[in-house]
PDB file of N, CA and C in Angstrom:
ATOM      1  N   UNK A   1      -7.398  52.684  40.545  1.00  0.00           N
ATOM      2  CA  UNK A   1      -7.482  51.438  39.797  1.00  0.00           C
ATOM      3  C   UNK A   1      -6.554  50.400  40.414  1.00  0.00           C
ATOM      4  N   UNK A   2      -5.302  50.869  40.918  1.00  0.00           N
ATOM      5  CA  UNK A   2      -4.258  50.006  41.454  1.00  0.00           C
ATOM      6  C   UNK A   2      -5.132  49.448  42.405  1.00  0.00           C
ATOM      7  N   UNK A   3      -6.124  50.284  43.462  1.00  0.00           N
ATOM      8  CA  UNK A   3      -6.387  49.257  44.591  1.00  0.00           C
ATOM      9  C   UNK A   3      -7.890  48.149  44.481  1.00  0.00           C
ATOM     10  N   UNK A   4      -8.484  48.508  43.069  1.00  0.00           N
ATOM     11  CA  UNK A   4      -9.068  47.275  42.836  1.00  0.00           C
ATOM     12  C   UNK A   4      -8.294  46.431  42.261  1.00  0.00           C
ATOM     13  N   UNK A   5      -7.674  46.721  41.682  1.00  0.00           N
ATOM     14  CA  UNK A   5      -6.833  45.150  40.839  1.00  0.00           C
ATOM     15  C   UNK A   5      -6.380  44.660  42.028  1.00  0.00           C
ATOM     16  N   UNK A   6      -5.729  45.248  42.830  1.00  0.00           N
ATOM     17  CA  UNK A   6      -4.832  44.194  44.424  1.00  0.00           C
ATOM     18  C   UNK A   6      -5.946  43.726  45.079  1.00  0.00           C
ATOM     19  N   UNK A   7      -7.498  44.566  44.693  1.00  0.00           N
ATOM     20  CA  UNK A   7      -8.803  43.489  45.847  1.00  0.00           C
ATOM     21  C   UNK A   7      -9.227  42.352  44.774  1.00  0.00           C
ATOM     22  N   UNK A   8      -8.826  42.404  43.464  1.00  0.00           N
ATOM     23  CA  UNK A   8      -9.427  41.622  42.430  1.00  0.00           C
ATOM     24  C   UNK A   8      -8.583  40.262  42.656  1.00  0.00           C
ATOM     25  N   UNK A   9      -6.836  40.433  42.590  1.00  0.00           N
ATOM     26  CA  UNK A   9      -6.018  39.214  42.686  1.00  0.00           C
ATOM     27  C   UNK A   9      -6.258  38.300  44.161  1.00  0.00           C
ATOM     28  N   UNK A  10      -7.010  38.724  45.089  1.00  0.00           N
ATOM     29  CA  UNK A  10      -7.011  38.285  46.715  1.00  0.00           C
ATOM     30  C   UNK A  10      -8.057  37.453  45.926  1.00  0.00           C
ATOM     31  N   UNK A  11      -9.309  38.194  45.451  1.00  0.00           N
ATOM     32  CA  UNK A  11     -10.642  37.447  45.005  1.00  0.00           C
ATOM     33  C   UNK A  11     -10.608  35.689  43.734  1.00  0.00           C
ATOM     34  N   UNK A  12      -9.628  36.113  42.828  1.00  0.00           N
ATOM     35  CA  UNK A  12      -9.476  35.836  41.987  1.00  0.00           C
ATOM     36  C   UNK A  12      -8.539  34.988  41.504  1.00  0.00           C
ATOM     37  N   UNK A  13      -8.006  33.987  40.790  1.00  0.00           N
ATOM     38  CA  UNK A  13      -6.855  32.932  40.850  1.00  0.00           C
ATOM     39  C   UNK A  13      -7.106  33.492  38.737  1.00  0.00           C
ATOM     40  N   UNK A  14      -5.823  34.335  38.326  1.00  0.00           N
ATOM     41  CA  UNK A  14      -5.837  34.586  37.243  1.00  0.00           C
ATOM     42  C   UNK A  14      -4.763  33.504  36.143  1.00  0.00           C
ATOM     43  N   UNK A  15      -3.919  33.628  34.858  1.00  0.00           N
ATOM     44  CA  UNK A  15      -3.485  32.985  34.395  1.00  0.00           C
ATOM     45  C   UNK A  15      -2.626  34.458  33.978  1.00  0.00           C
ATOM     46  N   UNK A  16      -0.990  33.741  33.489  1.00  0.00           N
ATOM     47  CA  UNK A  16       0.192  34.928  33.379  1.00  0.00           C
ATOM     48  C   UNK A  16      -0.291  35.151  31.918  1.00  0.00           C
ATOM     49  N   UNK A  17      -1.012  34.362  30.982  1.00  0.00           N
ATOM     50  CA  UNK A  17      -1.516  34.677  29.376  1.00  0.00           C
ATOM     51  C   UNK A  17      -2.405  34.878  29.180  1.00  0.00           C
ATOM     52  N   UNK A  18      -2.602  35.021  27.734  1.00  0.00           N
ATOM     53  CA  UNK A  18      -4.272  35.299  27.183  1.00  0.00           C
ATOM     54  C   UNK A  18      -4.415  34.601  25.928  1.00  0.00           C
ATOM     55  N   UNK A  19      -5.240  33.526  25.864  1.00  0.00           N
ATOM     56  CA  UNK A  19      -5.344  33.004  24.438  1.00  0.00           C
ATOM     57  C   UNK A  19      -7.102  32.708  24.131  1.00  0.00           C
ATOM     58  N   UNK A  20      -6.913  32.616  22.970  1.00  0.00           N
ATOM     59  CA  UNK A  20      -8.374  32.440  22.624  1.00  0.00           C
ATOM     60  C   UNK A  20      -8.948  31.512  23.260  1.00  0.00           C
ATOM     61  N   UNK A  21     -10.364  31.740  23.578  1.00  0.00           N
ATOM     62  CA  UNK A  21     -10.864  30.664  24.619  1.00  0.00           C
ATOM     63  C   UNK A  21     -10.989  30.454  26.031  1.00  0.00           C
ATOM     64  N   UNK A  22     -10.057  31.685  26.422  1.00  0.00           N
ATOM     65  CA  UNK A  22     -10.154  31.952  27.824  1.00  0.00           C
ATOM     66  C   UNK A  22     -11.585  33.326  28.201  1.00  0.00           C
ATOM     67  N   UNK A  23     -11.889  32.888  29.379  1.00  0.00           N
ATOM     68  CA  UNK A  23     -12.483  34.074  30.038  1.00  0.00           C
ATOM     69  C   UNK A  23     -11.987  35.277  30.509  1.00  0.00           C
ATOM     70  N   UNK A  24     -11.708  36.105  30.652  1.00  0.00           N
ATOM     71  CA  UNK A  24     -11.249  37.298  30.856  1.00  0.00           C
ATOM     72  C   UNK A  24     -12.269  38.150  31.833  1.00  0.00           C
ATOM     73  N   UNK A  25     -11.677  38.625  32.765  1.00  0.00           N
ATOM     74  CA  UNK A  25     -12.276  40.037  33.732  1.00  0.00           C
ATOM     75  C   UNK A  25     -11.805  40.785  33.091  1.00  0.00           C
ATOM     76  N   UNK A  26     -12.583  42.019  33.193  1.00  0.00           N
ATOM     77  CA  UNK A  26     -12.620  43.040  32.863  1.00  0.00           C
ATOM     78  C   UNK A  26     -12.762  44.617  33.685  1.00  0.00           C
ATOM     79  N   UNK A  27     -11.889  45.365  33.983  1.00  0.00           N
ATOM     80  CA  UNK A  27     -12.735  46.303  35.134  1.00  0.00           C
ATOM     81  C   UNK A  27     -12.232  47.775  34.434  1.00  0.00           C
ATOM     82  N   UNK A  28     -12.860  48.934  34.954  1.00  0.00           N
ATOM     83  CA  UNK A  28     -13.581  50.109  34.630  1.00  0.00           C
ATOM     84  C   UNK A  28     -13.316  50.967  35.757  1.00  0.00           C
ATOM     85  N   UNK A  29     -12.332  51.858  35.245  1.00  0.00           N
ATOM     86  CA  UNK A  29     -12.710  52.834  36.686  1.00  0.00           C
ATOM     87  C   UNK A  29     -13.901  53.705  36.488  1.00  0.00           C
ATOM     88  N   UNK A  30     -14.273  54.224  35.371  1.00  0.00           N
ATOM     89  CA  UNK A  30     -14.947  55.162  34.623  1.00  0.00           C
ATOM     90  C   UNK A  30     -15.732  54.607  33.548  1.00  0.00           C
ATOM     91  N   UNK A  31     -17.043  54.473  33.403  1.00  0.00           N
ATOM     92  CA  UNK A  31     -17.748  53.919  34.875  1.00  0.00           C
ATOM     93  C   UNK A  31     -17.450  52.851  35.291  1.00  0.00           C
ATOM     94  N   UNK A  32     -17.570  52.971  36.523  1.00  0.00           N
ATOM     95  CA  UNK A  32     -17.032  51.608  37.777  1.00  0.00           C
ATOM     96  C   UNK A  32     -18.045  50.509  36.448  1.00  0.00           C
ATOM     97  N   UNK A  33     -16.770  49.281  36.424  1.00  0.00           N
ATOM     98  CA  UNK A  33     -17.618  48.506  35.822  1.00  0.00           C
ATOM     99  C   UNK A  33     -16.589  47.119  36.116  1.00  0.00           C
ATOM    100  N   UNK A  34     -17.152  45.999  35.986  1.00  0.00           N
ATOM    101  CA  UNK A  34     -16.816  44.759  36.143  1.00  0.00           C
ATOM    102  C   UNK A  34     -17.779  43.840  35.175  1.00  0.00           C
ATOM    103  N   UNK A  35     -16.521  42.824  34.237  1.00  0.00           N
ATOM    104  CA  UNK A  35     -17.947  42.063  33.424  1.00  0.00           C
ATOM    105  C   UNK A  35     -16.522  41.297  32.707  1.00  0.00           C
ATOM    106  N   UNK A  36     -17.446  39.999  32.367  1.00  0.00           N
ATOM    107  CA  UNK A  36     -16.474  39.080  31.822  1.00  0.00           C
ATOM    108  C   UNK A  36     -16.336  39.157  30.215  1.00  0.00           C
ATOM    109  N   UNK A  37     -15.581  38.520  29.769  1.00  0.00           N
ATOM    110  CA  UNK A  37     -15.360  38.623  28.548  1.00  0.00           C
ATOM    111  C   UNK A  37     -14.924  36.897  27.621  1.00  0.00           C
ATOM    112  N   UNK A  38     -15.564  36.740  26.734  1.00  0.00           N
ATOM    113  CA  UNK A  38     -14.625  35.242  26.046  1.00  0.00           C
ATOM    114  C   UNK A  38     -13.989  35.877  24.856  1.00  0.00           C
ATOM    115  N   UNK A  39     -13.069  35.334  24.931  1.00  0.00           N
ATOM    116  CA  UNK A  39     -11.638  35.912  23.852  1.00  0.00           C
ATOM    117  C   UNK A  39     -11.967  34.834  22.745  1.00  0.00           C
ATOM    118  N   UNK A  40     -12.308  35.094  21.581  1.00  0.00           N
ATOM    119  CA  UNK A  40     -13.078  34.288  21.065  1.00  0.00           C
ATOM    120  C   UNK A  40     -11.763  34.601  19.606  1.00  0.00           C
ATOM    121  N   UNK A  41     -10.770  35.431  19.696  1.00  0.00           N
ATOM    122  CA  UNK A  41      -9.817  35.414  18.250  1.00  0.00           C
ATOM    123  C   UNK A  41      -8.841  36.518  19.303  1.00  0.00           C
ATOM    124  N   UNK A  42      -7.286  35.881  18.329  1.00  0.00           N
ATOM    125  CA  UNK A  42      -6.199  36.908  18.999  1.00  0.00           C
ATOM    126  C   UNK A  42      -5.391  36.958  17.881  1.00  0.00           C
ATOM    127  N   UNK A  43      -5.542  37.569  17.241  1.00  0.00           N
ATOM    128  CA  UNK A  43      -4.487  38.115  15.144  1.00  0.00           C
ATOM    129  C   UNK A  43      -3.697  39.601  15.787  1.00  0.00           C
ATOM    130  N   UNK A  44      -2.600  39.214  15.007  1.00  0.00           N
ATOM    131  CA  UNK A  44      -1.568  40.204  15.025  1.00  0.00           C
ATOM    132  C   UNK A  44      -1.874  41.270  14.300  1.00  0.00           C
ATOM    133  N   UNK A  45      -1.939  42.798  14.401  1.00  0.00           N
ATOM    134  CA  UNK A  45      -2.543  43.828  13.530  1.00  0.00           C
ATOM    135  C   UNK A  45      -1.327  43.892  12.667  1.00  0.00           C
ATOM    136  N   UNK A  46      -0.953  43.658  11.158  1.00  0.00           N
ATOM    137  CA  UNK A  46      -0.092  43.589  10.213  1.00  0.00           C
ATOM    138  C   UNK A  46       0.185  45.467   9.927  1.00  0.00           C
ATOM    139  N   UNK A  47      -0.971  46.324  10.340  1.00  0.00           N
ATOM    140  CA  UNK A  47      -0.554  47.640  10.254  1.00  0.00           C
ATOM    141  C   UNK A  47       0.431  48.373  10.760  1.00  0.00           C
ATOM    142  N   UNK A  48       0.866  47.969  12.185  1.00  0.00           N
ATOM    143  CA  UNK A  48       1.961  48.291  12.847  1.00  0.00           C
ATOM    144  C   UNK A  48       2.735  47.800  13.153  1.00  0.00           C
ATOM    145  N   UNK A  49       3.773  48.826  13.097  1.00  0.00           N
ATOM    146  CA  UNK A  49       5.045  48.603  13.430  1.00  0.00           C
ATOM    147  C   UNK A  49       5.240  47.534  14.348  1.00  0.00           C
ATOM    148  N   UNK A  50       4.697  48.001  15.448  1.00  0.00           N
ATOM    149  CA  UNK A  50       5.153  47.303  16.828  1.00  0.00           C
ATOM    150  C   UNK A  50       3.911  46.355  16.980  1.00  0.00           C
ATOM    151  N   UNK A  51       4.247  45.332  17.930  1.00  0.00           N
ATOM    152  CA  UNK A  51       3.206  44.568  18.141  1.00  0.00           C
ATOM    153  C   UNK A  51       1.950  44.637  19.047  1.00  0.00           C
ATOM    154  N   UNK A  52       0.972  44.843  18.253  1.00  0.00           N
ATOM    155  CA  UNK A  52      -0.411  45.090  18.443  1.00  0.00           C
ATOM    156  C   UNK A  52      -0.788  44.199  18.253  1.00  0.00           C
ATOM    157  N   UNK A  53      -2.355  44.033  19.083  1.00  0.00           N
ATOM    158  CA  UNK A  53      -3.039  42.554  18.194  1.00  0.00           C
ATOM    159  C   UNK A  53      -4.603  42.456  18.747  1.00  0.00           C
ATOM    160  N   UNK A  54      -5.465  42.783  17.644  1.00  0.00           N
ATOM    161  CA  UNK A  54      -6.550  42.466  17.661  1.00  0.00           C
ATOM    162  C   UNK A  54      -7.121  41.764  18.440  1.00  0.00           C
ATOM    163  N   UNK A  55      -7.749  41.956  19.649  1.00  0.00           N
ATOM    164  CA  UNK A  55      -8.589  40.919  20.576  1.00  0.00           C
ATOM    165  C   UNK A  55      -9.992  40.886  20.556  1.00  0.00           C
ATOM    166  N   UNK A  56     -10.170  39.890  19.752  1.00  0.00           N
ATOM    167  CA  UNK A  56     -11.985  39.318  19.769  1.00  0.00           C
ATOM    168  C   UNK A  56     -12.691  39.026  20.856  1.00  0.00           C
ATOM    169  N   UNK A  57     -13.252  39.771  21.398  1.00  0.00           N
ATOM    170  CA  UNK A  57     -14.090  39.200  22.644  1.00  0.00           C
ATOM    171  C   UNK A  57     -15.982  39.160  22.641  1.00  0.00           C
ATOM    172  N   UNK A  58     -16.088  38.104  22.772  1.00  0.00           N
ATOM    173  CA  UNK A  58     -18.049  38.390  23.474  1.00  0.00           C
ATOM    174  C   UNK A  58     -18.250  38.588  24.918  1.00  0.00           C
ATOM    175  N   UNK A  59     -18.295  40.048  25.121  1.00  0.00           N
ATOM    176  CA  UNK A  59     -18.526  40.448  26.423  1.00  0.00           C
ATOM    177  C   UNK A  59     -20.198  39.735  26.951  1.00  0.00           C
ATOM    178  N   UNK A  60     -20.033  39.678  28.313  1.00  0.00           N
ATOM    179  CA  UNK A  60     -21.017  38.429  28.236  1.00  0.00           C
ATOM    180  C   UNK A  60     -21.790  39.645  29.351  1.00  0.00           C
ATOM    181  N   UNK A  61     -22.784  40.528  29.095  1.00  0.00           N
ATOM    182  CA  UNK A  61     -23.283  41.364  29.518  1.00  0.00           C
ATOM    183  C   UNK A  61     -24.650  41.209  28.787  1.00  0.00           C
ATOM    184  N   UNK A  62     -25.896  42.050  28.951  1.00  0.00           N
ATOM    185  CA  UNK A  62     -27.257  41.797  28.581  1.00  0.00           C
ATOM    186  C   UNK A  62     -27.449  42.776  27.539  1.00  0.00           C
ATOM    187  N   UNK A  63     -27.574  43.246  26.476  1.00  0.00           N
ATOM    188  CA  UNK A  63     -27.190  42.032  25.612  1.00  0.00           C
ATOM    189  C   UNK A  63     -26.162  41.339  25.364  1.00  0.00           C
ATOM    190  N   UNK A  64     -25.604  40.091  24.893  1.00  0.00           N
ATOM    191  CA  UNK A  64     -24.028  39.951  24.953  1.00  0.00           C
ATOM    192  C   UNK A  64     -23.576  40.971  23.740  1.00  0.00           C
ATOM    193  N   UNK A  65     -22.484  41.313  23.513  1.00  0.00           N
ATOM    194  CA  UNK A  65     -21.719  42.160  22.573  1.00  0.00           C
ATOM    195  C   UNK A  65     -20.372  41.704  22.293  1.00  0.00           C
ATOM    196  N   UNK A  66     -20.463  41.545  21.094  1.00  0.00           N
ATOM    197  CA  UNK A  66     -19.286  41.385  20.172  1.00  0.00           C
ATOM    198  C   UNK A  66     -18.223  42.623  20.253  1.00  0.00           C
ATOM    199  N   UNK A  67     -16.864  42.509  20.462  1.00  0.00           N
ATOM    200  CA  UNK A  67     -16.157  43.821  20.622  1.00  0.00           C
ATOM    201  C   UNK A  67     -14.416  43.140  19.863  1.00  0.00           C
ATOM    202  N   UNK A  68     -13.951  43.813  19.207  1.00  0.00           N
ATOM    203  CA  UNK A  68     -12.552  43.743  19.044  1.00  0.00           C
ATOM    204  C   UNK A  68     -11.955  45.125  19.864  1.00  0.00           C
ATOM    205  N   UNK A  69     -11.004  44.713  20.367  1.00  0.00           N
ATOM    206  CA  UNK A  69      -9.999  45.688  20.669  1.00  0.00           C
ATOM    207  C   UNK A  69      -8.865  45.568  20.395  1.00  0.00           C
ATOM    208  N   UNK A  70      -7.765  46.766  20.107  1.00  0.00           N
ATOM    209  CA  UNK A  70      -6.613  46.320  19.796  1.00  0.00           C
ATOM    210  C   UNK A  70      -5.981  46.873  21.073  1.00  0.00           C
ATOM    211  N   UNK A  71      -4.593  45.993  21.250  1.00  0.00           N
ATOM    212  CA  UNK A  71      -4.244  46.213  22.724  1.00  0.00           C
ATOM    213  C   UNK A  71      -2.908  45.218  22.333  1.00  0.00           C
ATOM    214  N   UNK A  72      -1.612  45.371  23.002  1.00  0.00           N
ATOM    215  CA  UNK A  72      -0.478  45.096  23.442  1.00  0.00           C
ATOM    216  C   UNK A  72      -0.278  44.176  23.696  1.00  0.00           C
ATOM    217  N   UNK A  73       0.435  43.042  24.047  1.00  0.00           N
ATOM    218  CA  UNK A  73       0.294  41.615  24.722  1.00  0.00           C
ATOM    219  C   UNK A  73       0.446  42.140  26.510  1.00  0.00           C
ATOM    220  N   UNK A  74       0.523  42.837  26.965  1.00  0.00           N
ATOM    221  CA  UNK A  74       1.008  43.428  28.280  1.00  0.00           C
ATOM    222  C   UNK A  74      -0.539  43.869  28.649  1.00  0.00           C
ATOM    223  N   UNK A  75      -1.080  44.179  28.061  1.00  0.00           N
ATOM    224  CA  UNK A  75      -2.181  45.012  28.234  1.00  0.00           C
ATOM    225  C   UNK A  75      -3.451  44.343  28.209  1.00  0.00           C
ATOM    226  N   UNK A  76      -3.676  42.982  27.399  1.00  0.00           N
ATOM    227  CA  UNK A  76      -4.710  41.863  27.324  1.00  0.00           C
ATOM    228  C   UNK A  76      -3.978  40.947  28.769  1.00  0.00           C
ATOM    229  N   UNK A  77      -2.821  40.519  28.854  1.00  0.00           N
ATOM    230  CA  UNK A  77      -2.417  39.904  29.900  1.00  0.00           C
ATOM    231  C   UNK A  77      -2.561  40.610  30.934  1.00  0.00           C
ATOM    232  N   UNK A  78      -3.113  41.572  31.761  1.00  0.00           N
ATOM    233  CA  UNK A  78      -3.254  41.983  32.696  1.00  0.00           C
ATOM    234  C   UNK A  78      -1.694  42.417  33.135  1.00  0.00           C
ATOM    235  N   UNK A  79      -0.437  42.596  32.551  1.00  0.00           N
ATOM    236  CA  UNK A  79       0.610  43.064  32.729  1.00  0.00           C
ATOM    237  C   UNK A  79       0.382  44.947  33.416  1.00  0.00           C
ATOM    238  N   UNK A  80      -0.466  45.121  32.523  1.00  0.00           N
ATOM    239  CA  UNK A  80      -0.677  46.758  32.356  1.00  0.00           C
ATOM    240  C   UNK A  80      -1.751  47.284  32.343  1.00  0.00           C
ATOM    241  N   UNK A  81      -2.410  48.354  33.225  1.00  0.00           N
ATOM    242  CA  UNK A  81      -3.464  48.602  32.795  1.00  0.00           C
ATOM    243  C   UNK A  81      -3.370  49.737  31.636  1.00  0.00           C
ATOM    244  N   UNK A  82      -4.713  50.221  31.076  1.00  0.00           N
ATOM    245  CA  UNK A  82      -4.317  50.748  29.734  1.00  0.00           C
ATOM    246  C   UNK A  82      -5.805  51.739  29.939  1.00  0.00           C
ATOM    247  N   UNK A  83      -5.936  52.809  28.921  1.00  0.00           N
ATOM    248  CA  UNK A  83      -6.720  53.672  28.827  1.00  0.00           C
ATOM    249  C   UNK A  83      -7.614  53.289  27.490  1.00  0.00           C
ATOM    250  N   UNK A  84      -8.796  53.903  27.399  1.00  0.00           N
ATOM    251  CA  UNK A  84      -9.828  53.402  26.755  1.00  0.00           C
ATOM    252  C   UNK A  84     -10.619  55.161  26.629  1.00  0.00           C
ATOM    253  N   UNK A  85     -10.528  55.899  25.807  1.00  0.00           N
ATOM    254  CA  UNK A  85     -11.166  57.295  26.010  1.00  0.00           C
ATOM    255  C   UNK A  85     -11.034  57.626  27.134  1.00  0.00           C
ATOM    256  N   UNK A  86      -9.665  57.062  27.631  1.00  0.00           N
ATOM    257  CA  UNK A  86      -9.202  58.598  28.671  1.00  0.00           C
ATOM    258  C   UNK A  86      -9.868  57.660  30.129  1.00  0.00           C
ATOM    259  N   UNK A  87     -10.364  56.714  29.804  1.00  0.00           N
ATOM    260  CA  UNK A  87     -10.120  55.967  31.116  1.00  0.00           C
ATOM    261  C   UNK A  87      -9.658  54.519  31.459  1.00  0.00           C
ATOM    262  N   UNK A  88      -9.652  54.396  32.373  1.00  0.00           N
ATOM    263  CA  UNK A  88      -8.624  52.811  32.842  1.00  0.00           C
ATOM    264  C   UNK A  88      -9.359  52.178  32.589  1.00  0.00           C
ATOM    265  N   UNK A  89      -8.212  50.842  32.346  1.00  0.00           N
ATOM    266  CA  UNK A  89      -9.220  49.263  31.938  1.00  0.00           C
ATOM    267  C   UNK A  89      -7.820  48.534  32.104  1.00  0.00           C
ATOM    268  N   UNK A  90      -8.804  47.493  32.829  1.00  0.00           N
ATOM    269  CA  UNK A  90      -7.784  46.019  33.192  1.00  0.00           C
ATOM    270  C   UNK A  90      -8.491  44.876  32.891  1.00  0.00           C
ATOM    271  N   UNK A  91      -7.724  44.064  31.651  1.00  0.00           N
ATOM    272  CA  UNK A  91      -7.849  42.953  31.536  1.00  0.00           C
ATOM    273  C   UNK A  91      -7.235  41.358  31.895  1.00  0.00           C
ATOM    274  N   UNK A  92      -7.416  40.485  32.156  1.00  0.00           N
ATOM    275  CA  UNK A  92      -6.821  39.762  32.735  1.00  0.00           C
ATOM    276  C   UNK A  92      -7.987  38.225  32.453  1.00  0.00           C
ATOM    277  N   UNK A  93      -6.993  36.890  32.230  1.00  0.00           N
ATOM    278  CA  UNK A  93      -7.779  35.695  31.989  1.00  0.00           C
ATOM    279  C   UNK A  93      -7.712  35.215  33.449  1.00  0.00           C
ATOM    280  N   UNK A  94      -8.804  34.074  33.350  1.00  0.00           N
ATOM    281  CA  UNK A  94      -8.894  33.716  34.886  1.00  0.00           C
ATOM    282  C   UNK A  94      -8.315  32.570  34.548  1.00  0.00           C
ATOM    283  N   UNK A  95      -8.260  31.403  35.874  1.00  0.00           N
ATOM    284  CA  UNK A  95      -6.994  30.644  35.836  1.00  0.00           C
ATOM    285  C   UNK A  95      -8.777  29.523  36.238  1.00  0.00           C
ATOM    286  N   UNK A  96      -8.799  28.599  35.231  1.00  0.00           N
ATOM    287  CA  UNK A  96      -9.599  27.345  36.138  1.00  0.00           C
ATOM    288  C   UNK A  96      -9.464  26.336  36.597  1.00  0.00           C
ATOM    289  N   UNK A  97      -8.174  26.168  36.111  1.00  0.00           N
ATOM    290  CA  UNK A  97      -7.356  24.580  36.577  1.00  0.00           C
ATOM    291  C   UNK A  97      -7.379  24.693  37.723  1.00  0.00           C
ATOM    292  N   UNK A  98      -7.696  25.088  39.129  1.00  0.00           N
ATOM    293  CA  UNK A  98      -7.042  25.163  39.928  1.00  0.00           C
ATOM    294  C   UNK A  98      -8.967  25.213  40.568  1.00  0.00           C
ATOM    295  N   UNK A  99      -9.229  25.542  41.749  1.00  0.00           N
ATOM    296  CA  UNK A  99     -10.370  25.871  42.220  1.00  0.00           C
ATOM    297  C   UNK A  99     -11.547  26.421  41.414  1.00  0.00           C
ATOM    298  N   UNK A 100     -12.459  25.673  42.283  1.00  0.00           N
ATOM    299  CA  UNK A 100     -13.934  26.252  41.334  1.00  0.00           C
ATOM    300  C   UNK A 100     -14.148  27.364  40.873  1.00  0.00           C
ATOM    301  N   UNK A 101     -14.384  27.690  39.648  1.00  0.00           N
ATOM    302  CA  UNK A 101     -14.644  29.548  39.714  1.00  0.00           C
ATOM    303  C   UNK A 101     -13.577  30.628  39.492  1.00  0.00           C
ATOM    304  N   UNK A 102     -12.358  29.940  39.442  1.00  0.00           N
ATOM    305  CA  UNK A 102     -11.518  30.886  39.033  1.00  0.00           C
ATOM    306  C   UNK A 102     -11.032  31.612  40.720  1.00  0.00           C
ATOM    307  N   UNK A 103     -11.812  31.317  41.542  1.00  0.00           N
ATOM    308  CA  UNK A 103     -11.244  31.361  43.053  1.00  0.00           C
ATOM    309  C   UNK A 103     -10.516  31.274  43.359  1.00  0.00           C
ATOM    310  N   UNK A 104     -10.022  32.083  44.748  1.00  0.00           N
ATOM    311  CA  UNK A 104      -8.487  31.055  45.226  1.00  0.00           C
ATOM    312  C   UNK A 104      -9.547  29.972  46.318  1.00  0.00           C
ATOM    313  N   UNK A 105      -8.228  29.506  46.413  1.00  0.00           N
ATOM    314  CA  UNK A 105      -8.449  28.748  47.723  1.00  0.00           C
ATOM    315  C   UNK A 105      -8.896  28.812  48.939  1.00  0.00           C
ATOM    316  N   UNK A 106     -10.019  28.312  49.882  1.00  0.00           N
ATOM    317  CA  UNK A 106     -10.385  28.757  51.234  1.00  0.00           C
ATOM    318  C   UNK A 106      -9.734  27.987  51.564  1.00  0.00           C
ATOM    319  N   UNK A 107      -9.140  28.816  53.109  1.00  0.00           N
ATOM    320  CA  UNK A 107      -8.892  28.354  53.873  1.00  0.00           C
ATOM    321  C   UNK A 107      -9.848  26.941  54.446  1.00  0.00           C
ATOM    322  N   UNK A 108      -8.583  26.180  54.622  1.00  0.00           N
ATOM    323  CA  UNK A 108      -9.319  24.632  55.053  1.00  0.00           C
ATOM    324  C   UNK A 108     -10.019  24.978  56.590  1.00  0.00           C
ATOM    325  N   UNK A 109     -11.216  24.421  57.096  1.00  0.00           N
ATOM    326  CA  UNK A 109     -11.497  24.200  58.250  1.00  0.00           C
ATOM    327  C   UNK A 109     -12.055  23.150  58.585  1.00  0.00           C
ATOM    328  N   UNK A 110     -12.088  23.373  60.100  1.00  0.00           N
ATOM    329  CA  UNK A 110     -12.984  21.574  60.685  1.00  0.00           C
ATOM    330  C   UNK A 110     -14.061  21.937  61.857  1.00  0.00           C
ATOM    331  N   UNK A 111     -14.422  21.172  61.404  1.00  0.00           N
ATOM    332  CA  UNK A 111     -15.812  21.340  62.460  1.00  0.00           C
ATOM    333  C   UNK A 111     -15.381  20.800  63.831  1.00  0.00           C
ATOM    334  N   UNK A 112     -15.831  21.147  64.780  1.00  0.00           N
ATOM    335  CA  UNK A 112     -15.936  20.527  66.113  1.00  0.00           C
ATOM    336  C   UNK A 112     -16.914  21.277  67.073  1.00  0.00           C
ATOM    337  N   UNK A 113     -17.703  20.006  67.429  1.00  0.00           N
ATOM    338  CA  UNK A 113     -18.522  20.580  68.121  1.00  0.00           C
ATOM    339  C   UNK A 113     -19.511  21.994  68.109  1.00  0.00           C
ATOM    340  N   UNK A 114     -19.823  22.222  66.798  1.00  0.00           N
ATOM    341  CA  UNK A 114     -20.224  23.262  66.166  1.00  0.00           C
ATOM    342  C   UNK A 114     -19.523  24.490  66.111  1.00  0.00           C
ATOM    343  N   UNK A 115     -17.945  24.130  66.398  1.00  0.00           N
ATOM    344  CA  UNK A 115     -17.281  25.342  66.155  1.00  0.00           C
ATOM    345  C   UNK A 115     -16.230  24.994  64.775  1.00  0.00           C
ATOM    346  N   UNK A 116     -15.785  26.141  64.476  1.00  0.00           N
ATOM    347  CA  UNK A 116     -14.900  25.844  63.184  1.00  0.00           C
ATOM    348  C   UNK A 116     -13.847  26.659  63.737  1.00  0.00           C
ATOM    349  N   UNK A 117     -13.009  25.847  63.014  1.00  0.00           N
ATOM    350  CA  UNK A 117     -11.346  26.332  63.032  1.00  0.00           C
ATOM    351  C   UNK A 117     -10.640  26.505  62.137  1.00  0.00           C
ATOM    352  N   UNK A 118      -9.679  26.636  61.994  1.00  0.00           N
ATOM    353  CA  UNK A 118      -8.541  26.908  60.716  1.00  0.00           C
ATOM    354  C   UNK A 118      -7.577  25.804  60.626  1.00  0.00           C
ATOM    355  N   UNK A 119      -7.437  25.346  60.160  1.00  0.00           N
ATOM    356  CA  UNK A 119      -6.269  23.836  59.367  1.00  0.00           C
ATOM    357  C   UNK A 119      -5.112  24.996  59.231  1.00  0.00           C
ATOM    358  N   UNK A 120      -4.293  24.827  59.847  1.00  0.00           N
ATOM    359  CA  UNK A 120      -2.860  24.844  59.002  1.00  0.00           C
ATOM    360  C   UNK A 120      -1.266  23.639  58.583  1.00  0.00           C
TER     361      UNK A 120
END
């Protein structure tokens, strides 16, 4: 799982929080899975002790699906990955302020003469 999340952050321009309204990745070691999520409510679970907290999401898959999970602030922030019946799951919001798509940045290039180069 460690070495998709390090191919996910190269791919991906994420955000250090999670609040309602953001998009969220989602990944699966078991079964390999990848799929987005909208965080659509974030309530504190009043049952426990420690801080837990209800995360509302519409996983945006065919059909879409409504899902709460309860999970850690470490653990919705992509701080931690976390287990789900005994298998991994990483969540994490994407970052859009920044490049189209939640992308990083390409490298700048220039044309010349039908060749391309690299800007630094």
């Amino acid at each position: 799982m460690e070495k998709l999340i390090n191919e996910l952050k190269t791919l991906f321009t994420f955000k250090e929080n999670t609040r309602e309204g953001d998009l969220v990745l989602i990944a699966a070691e078991k079964p390999p899975m990848l799929v987005y999520g909208l965080v659509t409510g974030i309530t504190r679970d009043e049952t426990k002790r420690d801080e837990w907290w209800h995360v509302e999401m519409q996983l945006l898959t065919f059909p879409p699906q409504k899902t709460v999970w309860t999970l850690r602030e470490p653990q919705f922030t992509g701080k931690e990955v976390f287990t789900m019946g005994g298998e991994a799951r990483f969540v994490k919001a994407l970052d859009f302020s920044g490049p189209v798509g939640g992308l990083p940045p390409k490298p700048k290039t220039e044309a010349r003469k039908g060749q391309l180069r690299m800007i630094k």
